[in-house]
Every structure is written in C-alpha cells, then in structure tokens.
PDB file of N, CA and C in Angstrom:
ATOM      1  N   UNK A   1     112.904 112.905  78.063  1.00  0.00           N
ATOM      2  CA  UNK A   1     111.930 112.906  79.147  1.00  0.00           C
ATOM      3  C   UNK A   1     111.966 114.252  79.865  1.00  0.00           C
ATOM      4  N   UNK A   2     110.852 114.712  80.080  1.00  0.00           N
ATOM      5  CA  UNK A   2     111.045 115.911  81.019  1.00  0.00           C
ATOM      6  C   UNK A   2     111.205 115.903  82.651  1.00  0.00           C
ATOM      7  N   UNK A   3     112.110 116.637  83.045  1.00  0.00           N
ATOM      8  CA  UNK A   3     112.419 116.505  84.484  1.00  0.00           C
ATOM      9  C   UNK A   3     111.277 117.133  85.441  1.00  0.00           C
ATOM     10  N   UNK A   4     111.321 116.294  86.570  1.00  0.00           N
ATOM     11  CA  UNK A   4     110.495 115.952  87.526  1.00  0.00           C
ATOM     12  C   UNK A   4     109.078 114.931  86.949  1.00  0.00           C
ATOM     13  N   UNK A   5     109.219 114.186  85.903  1.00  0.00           N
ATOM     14  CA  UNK A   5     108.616 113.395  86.325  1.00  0.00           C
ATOM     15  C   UNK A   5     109.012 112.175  86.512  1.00  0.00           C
ATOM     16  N   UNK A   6     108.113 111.465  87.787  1.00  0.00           N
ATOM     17  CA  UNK A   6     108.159 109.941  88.275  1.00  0.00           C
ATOM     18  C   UNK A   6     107.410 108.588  87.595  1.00  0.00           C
ATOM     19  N   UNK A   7     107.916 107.606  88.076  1.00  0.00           N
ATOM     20  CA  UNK A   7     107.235 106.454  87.573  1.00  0.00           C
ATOM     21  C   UNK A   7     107.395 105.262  88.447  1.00  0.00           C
ATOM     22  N   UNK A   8     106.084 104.447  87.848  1.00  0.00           N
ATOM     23  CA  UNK A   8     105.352 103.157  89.267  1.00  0.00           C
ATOM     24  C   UNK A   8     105.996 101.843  87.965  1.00  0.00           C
ATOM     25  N   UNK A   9     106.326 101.170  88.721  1.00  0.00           N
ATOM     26  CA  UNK A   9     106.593  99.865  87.863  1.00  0.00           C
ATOM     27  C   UNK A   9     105.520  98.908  88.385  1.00  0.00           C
ATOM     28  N   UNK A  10     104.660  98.070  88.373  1.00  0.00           N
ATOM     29  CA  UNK A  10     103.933  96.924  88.783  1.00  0.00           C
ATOM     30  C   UNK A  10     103.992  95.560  87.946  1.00  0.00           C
ATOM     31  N   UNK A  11     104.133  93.902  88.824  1.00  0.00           N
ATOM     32  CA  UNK A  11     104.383  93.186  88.355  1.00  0.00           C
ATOM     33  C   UNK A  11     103.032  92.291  88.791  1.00  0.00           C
ATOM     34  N   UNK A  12     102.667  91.457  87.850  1.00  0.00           N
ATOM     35  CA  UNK A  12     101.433  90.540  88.091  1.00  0.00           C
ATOM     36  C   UNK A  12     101.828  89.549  87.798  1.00  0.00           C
ATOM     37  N   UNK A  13     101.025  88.212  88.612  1.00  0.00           N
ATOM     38  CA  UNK A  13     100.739  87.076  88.384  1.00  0.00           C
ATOM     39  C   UNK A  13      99.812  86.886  88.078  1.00  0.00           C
ATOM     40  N   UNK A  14      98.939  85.796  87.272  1.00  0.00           N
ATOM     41  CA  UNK A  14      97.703  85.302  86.453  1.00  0.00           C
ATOM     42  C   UNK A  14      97.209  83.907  87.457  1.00  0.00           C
ATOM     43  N   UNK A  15      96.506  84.320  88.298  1.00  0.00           N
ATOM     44  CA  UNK A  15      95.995  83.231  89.052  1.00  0.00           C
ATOM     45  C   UNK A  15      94.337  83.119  89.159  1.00  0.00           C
ATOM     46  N   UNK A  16      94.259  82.178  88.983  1.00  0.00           N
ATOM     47  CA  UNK A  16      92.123  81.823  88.839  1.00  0.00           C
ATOM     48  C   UNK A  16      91.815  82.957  88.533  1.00  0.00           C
ATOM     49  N   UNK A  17      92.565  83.189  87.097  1.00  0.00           N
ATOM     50  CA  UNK A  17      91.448  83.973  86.210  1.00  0.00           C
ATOM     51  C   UNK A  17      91.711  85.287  85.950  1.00  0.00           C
ATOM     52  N   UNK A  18      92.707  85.910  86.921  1.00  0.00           N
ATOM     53  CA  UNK A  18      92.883  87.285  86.920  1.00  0.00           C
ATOM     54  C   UNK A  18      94.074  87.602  87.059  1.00  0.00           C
ATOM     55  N   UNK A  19      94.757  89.005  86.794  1.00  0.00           N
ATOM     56  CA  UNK A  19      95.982  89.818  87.290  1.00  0.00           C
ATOM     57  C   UNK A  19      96.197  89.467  88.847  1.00  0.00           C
ATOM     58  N   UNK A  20      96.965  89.293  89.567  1.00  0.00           N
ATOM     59  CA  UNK A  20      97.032  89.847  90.742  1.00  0.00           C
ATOM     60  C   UNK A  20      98.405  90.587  91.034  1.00  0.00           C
ATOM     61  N   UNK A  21      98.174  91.566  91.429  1.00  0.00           N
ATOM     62  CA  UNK A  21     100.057  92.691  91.712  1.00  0.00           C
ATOM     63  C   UNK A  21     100.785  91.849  92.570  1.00  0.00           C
ATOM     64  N   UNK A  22     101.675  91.175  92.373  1.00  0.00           N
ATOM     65  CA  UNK A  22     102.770  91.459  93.235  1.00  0.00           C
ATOM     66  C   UNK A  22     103.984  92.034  93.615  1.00  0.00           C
ATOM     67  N   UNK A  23     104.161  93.060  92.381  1.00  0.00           N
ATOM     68  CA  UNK A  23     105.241  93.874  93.127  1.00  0.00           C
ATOM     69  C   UNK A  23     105.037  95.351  92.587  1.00  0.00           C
ATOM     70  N   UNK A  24     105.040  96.565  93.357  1.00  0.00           N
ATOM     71  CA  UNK A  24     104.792  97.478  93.232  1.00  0.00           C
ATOM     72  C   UNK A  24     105.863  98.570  94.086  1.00  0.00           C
ATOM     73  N   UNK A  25     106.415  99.307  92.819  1.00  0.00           N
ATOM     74  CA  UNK A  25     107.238 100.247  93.439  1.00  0.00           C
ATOM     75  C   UNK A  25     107.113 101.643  92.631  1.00  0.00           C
ATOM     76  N   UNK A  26     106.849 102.807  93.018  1.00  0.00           N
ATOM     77  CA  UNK A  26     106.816 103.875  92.528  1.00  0.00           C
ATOM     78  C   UNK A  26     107.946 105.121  92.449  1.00  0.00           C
ATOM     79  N   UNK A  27     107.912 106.546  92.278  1.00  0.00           N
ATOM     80  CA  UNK A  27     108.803 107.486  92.847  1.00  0.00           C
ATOM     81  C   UNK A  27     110.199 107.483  92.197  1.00  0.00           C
ATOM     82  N   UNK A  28     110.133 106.755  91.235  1.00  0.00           N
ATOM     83  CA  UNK A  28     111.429 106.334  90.385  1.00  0.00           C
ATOM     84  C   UNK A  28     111.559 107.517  89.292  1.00  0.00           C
ATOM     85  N   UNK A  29     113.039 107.344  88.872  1.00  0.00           N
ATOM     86  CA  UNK A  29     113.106 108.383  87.828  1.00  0.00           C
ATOM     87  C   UNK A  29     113.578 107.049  86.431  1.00  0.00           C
ATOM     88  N   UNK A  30     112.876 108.050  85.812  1.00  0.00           N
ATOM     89  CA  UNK A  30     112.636 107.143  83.947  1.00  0.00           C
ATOM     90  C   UNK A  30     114.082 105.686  83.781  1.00  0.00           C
ATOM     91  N   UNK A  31     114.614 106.213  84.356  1.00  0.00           N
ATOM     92  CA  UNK A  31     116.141 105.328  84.142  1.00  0.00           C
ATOM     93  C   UNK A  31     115.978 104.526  85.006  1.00  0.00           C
ATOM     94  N   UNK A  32     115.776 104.493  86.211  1.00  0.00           N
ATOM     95  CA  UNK A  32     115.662 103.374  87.635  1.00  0.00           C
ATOM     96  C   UNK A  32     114.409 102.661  87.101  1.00  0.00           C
ATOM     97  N   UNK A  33     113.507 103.540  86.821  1.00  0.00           N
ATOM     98  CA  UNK A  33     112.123 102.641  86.367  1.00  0.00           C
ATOM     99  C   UNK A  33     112.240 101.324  85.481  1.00  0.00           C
ATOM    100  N   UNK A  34     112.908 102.157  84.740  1.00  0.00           N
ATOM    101  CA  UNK A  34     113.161 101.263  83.388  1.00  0.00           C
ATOM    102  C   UNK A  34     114.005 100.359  83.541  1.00  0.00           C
ATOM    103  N   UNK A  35     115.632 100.423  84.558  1.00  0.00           N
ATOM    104  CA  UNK A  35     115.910  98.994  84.741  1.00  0.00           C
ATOM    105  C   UNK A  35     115.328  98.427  85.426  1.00  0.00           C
ATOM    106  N   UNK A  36     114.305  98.727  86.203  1.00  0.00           N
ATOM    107  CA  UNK A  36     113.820  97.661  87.723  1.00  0.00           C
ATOM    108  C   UNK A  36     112.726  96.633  86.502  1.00  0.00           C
ATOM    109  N   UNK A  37     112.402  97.493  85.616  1.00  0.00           N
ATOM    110  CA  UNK A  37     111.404  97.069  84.809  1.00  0.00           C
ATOM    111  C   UNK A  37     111.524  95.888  84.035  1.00  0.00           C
ATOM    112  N   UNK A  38     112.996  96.111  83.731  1.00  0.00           N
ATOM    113  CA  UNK A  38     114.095  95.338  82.672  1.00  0.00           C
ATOM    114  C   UNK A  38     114.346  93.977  83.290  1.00  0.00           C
ATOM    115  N   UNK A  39     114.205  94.559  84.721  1.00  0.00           N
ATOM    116  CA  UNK A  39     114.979  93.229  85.814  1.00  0.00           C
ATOM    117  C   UNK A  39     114.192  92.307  85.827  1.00  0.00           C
ATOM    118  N   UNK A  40     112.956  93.001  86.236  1.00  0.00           N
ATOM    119  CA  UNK A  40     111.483  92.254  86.466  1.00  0.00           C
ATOM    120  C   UNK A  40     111.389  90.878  85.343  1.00  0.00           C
ATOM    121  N   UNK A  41     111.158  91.749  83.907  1.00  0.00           N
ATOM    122  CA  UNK A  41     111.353  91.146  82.710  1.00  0.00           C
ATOM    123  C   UNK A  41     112.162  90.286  82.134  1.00  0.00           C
ATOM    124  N   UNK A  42     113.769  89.997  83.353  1.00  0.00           N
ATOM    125  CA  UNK A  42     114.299  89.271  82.150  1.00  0.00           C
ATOM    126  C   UNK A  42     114.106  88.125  83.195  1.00  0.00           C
ATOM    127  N   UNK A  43     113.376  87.609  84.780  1.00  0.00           N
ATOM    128  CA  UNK A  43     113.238  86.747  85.308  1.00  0.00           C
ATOM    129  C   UNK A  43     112.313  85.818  84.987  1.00  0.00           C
ATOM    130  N   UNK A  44     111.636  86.228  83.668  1.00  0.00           N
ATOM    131  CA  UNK A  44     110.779  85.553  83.510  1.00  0.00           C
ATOM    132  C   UNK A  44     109.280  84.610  84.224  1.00  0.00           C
ATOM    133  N   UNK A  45     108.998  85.435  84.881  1.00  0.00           N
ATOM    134  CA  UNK A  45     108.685  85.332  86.130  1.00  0.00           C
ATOM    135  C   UNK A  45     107.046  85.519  86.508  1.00  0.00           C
ATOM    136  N   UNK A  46     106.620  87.134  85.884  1.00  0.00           N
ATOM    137  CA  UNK A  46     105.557  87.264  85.396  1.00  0.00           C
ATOM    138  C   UNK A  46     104.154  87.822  84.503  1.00  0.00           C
ATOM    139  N   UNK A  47     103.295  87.462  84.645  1.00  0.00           N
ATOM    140  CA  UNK A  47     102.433  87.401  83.475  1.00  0.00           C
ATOM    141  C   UNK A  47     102.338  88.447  82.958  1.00  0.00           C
ATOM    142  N   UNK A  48     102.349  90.117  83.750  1.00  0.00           N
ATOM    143  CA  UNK A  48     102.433  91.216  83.132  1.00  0.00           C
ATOM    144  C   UNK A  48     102.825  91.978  83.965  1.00  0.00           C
ATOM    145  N   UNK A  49     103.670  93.047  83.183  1.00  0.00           N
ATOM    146  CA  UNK A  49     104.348  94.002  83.449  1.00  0.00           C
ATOM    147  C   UNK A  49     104.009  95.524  83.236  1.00  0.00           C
ATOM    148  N   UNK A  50     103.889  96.331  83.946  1.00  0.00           N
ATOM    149  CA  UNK A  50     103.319  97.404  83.843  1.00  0.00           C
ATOM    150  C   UNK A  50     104.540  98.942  84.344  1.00  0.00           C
ATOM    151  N   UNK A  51     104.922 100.068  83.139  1.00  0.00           N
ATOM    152  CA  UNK A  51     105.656 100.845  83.506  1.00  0.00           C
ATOM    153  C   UNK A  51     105.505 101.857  83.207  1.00  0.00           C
ATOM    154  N   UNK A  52     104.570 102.898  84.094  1.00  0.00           N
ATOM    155  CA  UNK A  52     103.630 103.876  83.975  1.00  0.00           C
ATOM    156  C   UNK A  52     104.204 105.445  84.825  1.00  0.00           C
ATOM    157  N   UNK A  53     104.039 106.625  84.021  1.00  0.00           N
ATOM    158  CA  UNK A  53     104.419 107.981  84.167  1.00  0.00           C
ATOM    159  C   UNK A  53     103.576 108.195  84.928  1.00  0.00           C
ATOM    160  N   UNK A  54     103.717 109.022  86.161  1.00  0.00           N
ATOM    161  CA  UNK A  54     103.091 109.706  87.173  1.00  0.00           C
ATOM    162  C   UNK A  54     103.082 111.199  87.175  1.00  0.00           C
ATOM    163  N   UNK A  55     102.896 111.515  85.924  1.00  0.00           N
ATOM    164  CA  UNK A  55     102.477 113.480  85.657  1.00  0.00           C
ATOM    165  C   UNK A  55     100.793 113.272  85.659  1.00  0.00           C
ATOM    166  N   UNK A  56     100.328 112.960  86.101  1.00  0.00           N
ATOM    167  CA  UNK A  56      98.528 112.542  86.333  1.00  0.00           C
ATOM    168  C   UNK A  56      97.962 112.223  85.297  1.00  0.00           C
ATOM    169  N   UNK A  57      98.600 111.828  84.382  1.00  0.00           N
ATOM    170  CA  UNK A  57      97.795 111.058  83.143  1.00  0.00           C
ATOM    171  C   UNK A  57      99.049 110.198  83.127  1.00  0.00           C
ATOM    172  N   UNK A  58      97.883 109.019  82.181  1.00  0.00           N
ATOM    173  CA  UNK A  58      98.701 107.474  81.525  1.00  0.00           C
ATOM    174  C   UNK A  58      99.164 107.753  80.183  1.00  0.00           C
ATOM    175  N   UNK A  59      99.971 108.871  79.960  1.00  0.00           N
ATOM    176  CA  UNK A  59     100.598 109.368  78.995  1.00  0.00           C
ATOM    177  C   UNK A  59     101.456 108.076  77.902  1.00  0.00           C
ATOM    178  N   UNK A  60     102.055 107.185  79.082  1.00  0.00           N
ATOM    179  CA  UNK A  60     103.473 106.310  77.956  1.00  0.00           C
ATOM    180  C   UNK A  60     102.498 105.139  79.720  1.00  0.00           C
ATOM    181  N   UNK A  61     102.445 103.623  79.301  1.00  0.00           N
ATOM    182  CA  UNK A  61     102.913 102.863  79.962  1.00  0.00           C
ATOM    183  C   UNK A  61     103.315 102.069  78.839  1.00  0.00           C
ATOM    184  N   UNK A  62     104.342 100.874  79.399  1.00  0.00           N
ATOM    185  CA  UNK A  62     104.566 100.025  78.622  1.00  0.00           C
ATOM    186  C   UNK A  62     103.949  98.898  79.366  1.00  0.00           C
ATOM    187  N   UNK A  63     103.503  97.622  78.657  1.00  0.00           N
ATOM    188  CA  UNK A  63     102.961  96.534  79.128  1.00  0.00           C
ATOM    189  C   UNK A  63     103.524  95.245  78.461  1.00  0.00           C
ATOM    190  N   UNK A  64     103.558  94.194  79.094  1.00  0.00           N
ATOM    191  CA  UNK A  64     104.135  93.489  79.053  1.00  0.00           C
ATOM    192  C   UNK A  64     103.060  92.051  78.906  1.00  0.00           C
ATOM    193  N   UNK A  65     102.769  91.219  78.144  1.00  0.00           N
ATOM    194  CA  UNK A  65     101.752  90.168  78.769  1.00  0.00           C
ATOM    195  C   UNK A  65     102.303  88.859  78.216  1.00  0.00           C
ATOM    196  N   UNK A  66     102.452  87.744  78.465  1.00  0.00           N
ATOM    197  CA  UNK A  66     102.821  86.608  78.616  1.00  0.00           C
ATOM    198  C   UNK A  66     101.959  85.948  77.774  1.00  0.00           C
TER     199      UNK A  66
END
C-alpha cells in the first residue's frame, strides 16, 4: 500500500427495500481499516459491508453482501 493513504469503512442494514448506513468511520490507515472491517464482518450483523481508499478515486473497495 502506498503511504498516506486513508480509508472509510461503512456498514448497512437492508430495511424496506434498501441499504441504510449504520456505521461509518473514515481516516484509518489500511491495517485499522481492515480490522474494524474484519470486526464488523465477523458479527454477523450486517447486510453489507463497504471498505473503500480515499486517494479520490474508488481504486480497491471491498464489499461485502449477505
């Protein structure tokens, strides 16, 4: 990974019909991202998972969908 860049983790629930965010945290470095991401994921919890690079393009996210 190249240094200085950040990343947003976002977590959704699937309610009447749609995504809705409920948890959103950004400003992370690739390693924090990725366990908060991990954490998110192993609670089983929700419908999709989103773990996206902040160099101003959607270069790498990973997604997650239920």
């Amino acid at each position: 990974m190249r240094k200085g860049l950040y990343w947003k983790v976002e977590a959704f629930f699937f309610k009447n019909g749609e995504y809705q965010l409920q948890h959103f945290i950004s400003g992370m470095t690739h390693k924090k991202a990725r366990e908060y991401y991990w954490g998110l994921h192993d609670t089983n919890e929700y419908a999709m998972l989103k773990m996206t690079c902040l160099d101003g393009s959607k270069a790498y996210t990973r997604q997650y969908n239920v």
